[in-house]
Protein backbone atom coordinates (compact mmCIF):
# COMPACT_ATOMS: atom_id res chain seq x y z
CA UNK A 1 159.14 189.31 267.60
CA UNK A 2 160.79 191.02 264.77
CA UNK A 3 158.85 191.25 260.95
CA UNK A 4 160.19 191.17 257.75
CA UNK A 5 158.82 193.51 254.77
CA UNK A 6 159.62 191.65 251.24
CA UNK A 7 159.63 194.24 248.32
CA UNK A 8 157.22 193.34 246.41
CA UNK A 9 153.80 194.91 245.92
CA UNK A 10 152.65 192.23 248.85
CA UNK A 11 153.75 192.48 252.55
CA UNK A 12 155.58 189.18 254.11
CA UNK A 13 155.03 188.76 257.98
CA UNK A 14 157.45 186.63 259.19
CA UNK A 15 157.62 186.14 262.87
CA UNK A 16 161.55 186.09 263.51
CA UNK A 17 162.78 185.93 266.94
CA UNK A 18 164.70 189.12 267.61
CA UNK A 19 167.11 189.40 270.51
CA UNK A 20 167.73 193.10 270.49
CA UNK A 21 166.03 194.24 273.12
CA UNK A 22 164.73 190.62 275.30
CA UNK A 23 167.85 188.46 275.41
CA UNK A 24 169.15 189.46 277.99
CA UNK A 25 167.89 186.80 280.02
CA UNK A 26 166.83 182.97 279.23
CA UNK A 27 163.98 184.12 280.37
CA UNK A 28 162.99 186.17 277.58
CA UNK A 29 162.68 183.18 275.09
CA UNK A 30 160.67 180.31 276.54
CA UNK A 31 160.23 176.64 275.46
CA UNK A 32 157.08 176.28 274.10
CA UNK A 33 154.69 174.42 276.66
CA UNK A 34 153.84 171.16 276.64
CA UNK A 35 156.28 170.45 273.74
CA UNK A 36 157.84 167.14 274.56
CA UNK A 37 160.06 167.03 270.95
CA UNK A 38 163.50 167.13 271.00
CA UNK A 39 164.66 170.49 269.87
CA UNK A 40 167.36 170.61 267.36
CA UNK A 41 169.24 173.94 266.99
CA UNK A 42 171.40 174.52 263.82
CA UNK A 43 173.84 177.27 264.22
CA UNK A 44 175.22 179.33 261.42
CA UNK A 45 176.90 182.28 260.08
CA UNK A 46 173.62 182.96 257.78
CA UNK A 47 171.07 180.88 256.12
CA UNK A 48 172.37 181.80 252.22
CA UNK A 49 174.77 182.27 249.73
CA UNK A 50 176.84 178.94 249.93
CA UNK A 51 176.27 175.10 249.66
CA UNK A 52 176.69 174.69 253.30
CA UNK A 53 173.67 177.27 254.01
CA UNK A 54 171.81 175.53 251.23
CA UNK A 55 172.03 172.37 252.91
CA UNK A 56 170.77 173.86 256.44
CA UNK A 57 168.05 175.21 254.84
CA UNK A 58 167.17 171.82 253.04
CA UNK A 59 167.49 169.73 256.19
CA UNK A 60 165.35 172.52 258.39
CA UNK A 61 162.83 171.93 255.97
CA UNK A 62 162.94 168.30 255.67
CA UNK A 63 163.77 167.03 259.30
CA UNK A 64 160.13 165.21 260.34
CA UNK A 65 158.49 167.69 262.91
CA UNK A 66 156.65 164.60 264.13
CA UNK A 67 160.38 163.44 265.42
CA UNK A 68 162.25 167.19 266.33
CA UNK A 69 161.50 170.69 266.45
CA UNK A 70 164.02 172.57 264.39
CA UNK A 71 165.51 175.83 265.20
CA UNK A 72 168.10 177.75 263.38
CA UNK A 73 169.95 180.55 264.84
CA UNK A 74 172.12 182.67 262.45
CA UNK A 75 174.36 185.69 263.33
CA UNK A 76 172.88 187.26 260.28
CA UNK A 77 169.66 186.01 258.84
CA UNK A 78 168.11 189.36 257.48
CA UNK A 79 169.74 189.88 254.22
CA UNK A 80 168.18 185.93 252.93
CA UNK A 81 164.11 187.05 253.09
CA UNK A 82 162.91 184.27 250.55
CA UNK A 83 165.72 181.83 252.49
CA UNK A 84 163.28 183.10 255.56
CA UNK A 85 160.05 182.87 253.71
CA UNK A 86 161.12 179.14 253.69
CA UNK A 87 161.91 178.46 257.19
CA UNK A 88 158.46 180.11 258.51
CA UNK A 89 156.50 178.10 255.93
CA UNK A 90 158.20 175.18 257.11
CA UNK A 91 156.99 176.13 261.26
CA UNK A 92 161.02 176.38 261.91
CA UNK A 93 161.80 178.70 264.23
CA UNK A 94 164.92 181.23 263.65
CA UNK A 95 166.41 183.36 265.74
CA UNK A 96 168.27 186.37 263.99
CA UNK A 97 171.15 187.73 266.41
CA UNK A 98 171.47 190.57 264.05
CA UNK A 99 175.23 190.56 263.85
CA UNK A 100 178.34 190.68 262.07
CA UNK A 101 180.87 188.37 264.07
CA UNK A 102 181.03 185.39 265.72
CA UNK A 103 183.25 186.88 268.67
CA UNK A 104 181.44 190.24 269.22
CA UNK A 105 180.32 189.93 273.10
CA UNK A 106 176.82 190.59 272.98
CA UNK A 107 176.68 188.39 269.98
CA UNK A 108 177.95 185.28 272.30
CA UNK A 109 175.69 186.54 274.85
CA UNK A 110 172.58 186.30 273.00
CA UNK A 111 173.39 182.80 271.37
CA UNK A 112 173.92 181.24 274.89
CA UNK A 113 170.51 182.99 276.05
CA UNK A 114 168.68 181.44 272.88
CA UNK A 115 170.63 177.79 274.07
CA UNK A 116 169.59 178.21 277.65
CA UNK A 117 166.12 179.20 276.79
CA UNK A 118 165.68 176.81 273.42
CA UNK A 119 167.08 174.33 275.89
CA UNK A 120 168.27 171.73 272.61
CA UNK A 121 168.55 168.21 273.05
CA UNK A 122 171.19 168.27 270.24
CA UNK A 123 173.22 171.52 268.71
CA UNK A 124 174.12 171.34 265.17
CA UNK A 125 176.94 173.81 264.11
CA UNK A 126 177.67 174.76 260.32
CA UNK A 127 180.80 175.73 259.06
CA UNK A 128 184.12 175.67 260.53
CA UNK A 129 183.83 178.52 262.59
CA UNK A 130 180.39 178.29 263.87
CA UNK A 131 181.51 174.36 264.86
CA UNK A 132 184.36 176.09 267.30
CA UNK A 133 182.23 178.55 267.93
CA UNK A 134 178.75 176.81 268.51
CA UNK A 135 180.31 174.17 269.85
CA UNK A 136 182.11 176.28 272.64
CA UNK A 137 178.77 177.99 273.58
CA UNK A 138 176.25 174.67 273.32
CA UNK A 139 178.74 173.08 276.59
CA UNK A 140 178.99 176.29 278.39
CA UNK A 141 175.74 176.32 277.89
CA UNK A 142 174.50 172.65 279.41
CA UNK A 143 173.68 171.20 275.83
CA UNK A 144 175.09 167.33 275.71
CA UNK A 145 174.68 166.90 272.11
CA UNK A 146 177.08 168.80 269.85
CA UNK A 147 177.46 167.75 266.39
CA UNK A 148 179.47 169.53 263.92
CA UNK A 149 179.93 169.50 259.80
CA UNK A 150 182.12 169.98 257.81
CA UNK A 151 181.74 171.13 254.18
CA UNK A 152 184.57 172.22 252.99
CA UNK A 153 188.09 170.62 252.79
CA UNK A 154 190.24 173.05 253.96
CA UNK A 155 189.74 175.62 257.01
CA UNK A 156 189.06 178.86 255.10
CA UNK A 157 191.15 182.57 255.51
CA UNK A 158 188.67 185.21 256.14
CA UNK A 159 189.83 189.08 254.64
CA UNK A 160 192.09 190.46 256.95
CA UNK A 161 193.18 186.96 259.10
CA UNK A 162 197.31 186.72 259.60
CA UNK A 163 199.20 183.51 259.47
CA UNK A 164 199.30 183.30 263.05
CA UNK A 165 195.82 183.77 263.49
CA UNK A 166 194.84 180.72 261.41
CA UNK A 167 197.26 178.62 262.87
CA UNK A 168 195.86 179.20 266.13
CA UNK A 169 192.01 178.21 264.39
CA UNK A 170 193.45 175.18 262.82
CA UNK A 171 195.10 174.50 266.41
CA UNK A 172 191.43 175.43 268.57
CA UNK A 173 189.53 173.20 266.12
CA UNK A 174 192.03 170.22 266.01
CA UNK A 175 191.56 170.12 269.84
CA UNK A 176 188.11 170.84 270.46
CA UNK A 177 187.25 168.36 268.07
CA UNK A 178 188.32 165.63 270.64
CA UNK A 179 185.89 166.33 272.83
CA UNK A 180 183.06 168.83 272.22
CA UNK A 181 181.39 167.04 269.50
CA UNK A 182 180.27 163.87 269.70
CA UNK A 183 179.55 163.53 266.27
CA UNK A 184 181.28 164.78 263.09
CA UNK A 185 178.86 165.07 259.92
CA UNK A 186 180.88 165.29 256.60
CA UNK A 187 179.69 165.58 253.12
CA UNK A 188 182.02 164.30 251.26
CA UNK A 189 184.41 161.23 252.02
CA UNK A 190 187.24 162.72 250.77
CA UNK A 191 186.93 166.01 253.58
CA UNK A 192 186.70 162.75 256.26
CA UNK A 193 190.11 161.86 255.22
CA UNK A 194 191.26 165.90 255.13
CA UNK A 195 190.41 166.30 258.44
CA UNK A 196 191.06 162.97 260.15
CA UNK A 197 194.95 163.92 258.85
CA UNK A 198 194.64 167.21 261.37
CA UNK A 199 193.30 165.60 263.88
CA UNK A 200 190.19 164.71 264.10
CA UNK A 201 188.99 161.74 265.58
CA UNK A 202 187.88 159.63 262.65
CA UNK A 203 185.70 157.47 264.93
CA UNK A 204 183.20 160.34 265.27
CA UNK A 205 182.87 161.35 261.78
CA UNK A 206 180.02 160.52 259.38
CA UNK A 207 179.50 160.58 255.70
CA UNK A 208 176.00 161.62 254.85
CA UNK A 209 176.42 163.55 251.56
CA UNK A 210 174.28 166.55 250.81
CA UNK A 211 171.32 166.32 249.53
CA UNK A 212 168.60 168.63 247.78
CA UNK A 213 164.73 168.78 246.88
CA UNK A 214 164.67 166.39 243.74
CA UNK A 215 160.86 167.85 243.48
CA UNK A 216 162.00 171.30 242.98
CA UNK A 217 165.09 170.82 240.67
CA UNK A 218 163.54 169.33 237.80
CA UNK A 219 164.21 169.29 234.11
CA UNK A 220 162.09 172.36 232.85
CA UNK A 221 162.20 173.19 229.01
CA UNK A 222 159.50 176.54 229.30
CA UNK A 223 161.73 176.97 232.69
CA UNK A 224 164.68 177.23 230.70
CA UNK A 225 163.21 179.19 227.62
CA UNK A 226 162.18 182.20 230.11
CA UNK A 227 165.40 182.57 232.44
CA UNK A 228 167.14 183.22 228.83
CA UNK A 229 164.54 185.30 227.84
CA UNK A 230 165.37 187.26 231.47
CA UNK A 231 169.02 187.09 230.77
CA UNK A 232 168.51 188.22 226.76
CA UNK A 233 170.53 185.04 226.21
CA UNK A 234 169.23 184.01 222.42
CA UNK A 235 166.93 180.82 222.93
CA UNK A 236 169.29 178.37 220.68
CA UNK A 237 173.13 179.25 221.60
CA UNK A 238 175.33 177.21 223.42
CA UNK A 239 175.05 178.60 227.03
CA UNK A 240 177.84 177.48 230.07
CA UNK A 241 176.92 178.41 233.32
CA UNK A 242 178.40 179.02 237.04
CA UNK A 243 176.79 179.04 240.15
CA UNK A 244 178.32 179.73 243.20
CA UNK A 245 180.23 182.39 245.49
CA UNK A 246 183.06 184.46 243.72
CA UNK A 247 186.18 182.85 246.17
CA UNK A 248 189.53 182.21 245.28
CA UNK A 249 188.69 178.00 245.93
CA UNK A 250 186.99 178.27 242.79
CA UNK A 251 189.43 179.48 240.66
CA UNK A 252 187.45 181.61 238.01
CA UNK A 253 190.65 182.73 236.34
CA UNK A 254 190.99 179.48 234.71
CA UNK A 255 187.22 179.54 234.07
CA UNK A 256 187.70 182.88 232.05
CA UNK A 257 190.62 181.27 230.36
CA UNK A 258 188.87 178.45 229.62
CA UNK A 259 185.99 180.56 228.30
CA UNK A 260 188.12 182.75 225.94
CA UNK A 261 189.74 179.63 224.23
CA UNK A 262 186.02 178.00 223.54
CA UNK A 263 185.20 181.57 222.14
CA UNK A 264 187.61 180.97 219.90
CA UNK A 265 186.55 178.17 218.45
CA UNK A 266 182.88 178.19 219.22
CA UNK A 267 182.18 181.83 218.56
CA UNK A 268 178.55 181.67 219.52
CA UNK A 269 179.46 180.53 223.14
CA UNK A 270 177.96 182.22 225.70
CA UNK A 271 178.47 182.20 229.73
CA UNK A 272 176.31 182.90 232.78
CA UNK A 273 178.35 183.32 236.02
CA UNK A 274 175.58 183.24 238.78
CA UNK A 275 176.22 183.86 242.24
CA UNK A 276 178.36 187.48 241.86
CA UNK A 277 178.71 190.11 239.70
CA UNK A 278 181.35 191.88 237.75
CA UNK A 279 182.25 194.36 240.43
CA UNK A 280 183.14 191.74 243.06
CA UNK A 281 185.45 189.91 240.41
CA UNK A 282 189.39 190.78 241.42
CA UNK A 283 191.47 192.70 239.51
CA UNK A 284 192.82 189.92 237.47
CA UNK A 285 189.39 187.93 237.08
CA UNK A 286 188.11 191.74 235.17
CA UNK A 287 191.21 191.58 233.32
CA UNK A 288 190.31 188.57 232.00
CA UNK A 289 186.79 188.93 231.65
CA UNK A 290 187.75 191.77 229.00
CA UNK A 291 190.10 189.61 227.36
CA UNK A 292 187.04 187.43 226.10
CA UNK A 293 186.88 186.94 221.89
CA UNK A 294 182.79 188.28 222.56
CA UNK A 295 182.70 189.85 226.71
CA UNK A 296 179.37 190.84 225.60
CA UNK A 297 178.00 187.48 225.22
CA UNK A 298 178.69 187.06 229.54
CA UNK A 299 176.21 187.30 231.70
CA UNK A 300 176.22 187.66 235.22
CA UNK A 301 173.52 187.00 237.75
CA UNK A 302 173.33 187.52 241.99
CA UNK A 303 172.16 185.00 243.92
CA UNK A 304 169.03 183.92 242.91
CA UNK A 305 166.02 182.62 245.60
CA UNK A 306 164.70 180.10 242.42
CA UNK A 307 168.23 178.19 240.90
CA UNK A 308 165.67 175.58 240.03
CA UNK A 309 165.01 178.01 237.10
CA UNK A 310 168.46 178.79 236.36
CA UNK A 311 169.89 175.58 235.30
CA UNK A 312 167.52 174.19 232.54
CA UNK A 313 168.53 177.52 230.57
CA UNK A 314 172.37 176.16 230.35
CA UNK A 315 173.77 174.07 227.81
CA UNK A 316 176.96 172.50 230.27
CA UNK A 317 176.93 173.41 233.80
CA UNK A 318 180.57 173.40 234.95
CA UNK A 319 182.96 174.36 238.14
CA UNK A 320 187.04 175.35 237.93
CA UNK A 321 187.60 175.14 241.30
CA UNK A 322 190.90 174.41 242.85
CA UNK A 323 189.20 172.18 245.81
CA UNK A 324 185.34 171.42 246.37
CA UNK A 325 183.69 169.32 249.37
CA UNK A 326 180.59 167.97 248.09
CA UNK A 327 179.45 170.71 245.40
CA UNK A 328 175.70 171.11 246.16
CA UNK A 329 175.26 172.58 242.09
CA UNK A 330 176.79 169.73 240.53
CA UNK A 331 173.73 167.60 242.18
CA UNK A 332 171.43 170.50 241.71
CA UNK A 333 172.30 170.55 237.84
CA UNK A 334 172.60 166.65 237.68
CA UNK A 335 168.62 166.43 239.10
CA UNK A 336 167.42 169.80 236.14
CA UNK A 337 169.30 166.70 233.41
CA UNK A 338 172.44 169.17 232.76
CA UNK A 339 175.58 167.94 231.73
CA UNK A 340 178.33 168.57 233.92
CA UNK A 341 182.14 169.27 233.46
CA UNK A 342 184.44 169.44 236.59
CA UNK A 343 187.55 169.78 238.19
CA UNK A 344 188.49 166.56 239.44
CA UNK A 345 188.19 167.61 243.22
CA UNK A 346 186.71 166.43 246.25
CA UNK A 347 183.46 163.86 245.43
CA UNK A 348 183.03 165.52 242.12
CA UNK A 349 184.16 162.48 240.32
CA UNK A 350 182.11 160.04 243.03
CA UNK A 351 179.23 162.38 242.11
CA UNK A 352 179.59 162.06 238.59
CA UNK A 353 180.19 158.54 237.90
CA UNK A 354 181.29 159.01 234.04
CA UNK A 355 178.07 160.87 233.64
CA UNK A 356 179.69 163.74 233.34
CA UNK A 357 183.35 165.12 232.46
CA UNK A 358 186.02 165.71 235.35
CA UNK A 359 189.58 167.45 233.85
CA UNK A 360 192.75 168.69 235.71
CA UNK A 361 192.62 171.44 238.08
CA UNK A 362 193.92 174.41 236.55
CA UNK A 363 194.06 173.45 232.96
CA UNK A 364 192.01 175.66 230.92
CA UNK A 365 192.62 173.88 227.58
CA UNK A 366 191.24 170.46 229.03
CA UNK A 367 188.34 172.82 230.63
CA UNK A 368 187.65 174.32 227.04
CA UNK A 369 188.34 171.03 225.37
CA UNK A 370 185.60 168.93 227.94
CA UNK A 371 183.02 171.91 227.38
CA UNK A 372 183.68 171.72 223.56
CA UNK A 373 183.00 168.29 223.67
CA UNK A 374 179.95 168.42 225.75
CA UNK A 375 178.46 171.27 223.23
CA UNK A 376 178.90 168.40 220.76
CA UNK A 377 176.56 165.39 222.23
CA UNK A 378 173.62 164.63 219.89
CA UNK A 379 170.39 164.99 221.06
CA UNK A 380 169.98 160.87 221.95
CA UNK A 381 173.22 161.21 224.13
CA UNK A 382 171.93 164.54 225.61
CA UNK A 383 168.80 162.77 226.85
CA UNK A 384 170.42 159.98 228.19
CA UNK A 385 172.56 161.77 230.02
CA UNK A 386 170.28 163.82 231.53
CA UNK A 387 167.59 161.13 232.13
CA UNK A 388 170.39 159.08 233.77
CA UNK A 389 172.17 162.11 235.78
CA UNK A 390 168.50 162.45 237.34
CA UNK A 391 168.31 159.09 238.20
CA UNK A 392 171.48 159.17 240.25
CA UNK A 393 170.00 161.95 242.42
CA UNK A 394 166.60 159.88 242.79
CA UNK A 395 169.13 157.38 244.30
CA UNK A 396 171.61 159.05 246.27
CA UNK A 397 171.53 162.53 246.30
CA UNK A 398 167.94 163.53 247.43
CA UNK A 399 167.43 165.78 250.73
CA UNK A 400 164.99 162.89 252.25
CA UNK A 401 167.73 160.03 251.79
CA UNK A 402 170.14 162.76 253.24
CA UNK A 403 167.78 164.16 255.83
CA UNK A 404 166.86 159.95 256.65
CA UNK A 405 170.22 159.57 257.86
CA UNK A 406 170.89 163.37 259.81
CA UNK A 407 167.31 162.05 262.12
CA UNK A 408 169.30 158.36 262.59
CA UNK A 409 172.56 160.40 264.08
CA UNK A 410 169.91 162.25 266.24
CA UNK A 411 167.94 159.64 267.57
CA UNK A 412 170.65 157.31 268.39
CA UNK A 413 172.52 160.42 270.35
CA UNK A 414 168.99 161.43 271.96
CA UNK A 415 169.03 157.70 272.88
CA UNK A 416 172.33 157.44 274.37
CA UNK A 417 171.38 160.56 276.47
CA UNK A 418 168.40 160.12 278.08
C-alpha cells in the first residue's frame, strides 16, 4: 500500500494500491475473501482534469456497493489527491500504476496483473485510448465483459502523433470495436452517430448521458459572494466564466474575441477562464488575451477540487468550442441556476432545450451578442431560468438516473455471462 500526504496542516492517509514493487505477479493483489460482488474495474488515463474523468469519478461513487465492487485503475492517479480523497471515502479501491503511457511495458504489465488478480466480472475503459487499450488487456487477460465509452466526438491527436500514426488508431479502434466490447456507452447521441459512421457497430452502443451530483451543485448565493471575494472579482459586475481544459476543441480564440467585443460595449465585463492558466494559453490565445479593452478584469483559475463553488459566482456560464460530446459544465452550471450560452455542438442544444442560448461555431459577434443579451435578463427571467435549468437536471441529468442505467448494462451482461 502506497499513502498520500495532502498539504494542508492535516495529514490524509489514503490506502492506494501501489504496484511498484508487488505486481509482478497476480499474486501480489488478491480478491478480497469471501466477496461474492461482481467487481467492476474502470480503466483510465487519470481520475481528473476532463468531463470524461469527472464522470468516472461520479459513477465510482454512485454505483450501489450492495450490487458491485468498484475499482478504478489509472496510469496516473497521484497528481488528483482530493479526486482520491473521494474514491477512498467512497470504499473504491484504486490502483495507481504510477505512469506516463499507455504503451510503456511495465505499465501493460502491471494493468494485466491488477486484471488477473482483481479478477472483474466486467472492465469499463474511459477514453479512446484506454478503450483500445483496456480493452486489449481485459481479453488477454480472461475478462468477458468489456465495455467501452466514448465521450468525445472525434478521436483526439496527442502532442507529437503523425498523420500516419492516427490513421492507424482510428483503423485499431474501428476494428476492435467489432469484437472486444460488448457494449458501447456514449454520452451523447450525436457521438453514437459519429462513430457508428467509422465503424462501429451501432447495435452495441448505448446512450446514457452524463450525469453529476445534483446535491453538490446547487444554487449558492454566500457560495458565489466568496469565490469572487477569492478571485477579487467586485461582488456586483457582470462576470462570464469558462471551465474546462485549455485544447484546441474548444476554441478559446473566438472566446477572447468574443470577450474583447462585449468589453467594448459592456465595459464592466469581466471573465474567469477556469481550468488553465495564462502560461498554457498558445501563442495566439496570449495575443489575444492582451488585445482585451480591460485584460485586467480576466481572471484565471486551475482546476479546482470544489466547481460547485465556482459557478454561482458567474453571471453567464458559456463554451466556444468547435465540437463537444456531452459537456459535463453545461449540466454542472444548469443544476448551480446559471445561464448558459453555447456553441451549437454535440447535445448542447438537447441539453439546453431553449433554456439557454446556442450560436454558430466560430462566430464571435453572435458569442458577444448571446452573452450581451444574457447580461440583460431581469431578475424574474433570471430566476426562472435558473429555477427551470435546475429542474431539467432533477430530471435528466442527475448521476443516480445516469448511474441507474450504467448498473442495468452491468447486470444484464453479468446475466448473460454466468
Amino acid at each position: 500500500m502506497r499513502t498520500i500526504t495532502l498539504n494542508t496542516s492535516d495529514t490524509l492517509q489514503l490506502p492506494i494500491r501501489q504496484p511498484a514493487r508487488a505486481f509482478e505477479t497476480a499474486r501480489s493483489l488478491p480478491a478480497p475473501a469471501l466477496d461474492k460482488r461482481p467487481v467492476v474495474l474502470h480503466f483510465s488515463y487519470s481520475i481528473g482534469g476532463g468531463g470524461a474523468e469527472a464522470m468516472l469519478m461520479n459513477l465510482a461513487e454512485s454505483l450501489d456497493p450492495a450490487q458491485f465492487r468498484s475499482v478504478v485503475v489509472a496510469i496516473n492517479a497521484k497528481p488528483w489527491i482530493p479526486q482520491l480523497k473521494r474514491l477512498h471515502e467512497a470504499g473504491v479501491d484504486v490502483h495507481d500504476l504510477e505512469s506516463t503511457a499507455y504503451l510503456n511495458p511495465r505499465t501493460l504489465a502491471r494493468l494485466r496483473a491488477v486484471i488477473r488478480a482483481e479478477r472483474p466480472a466486467i472492465v469499463q475503459t474511459w477514453t479512446h485510448h484506454a478503450d483500445l487499450v483496456g480493452g486489449w488487456a481485459a481479453k488477454l487477460a480472461g475478462t468477458r465483459n468489456v465495455v467501452w465509452s466514448i465521450h468525445c466526438r472525434e478521436i483526439h491527436r496527442n502532442p507529437g502523433d503523425s498523420d500516419r500514426k492516427m490513421a492507424f488508431f482510428r483503423r485499431a479502434l474501428s476494428l476492435s470495436s467489432r469484437f472486444i466490447p460488448k457494449r458501447i456507452i456514449s454520452c451523447s447521441a450525436t457521438a453514437i452517430e459519429d462513430h457508428a459512421g467509422i465503424g462501429y457497430p451501432r447495435a452495441r452502443m448505448r446512450w446514457i448521458p452524463n450525469g453529476i451530483n445534483a446535491g453538490r451543485f446547487v444554487p449558492d448565493i454566500d457560495a458565489g459572494f466568496d469565490t469572487r471575494a477569492e478571485l477579487k472579482l467586485p461582488p456586483n459586475v457582470p462576470v462570464i466564466g469558462y471551465v474546462g481544459r485549455f485544447h484546441e476543441m474548444k476554441d478559446l480564440p473566438t472566446f477572447l474575441r468574443a470577450a474583447a467585443l462585449l468589453q467594448a460595449r459592456v465595459p464592466a465585463a469581466h471573465f474567469v477562464f477556469c481550468g488553465g492558466v495564462e502560461v498554457e494559453m498558445t501563442e495566439e490565445e496570449r495575443g489575444l488575451l492582451a488585445q482585451l479593452p480591460q485584460r485586467q478584469q480576466v481572471r484565471f483559475d486551475s482546476f479546482r477540487a470544489d466547481p460547485w463553488r465556482l459557478y454561482p459566482a458567474l453571471s453567464v456560464f458559456s463554451l466556444s468550442s468547435r465540437t463537444e460530446a456531452c459537456p459535463m459544465t453545461v449540466i454542472e452550471a444548469m443544476s448551480c441556476g446559471v445561464p448558459c450560452v453555447t456553441t451549437d455542438v454535440g447535445d448542447c442544444a438537447r441539453l439546453l432545450e431553449g433554456l439557454g442560448t446556442v450560436v454558430p461555431v466560430r462566430d464571435p459577434a453572435a458569442l458577444a451578442q448571446a452573452w450581451e443579451k444574457t447580461l440583460q435578463m431581469g431578475a424574474t427571467a433570471r430566476e426562472e431560468t435558473a429555477r427551470e435549468s435546475r429542474q431539467r437536471v432533477l430530471d435528466r441529468f442527475t448521476i443516480a438516473h445516469a448511474a441507474r442505467q450504467y448498473a442495468e448494462t452491468y447486470a444484464q451482461l453479468v446475466e448473460v455471462g454466468s
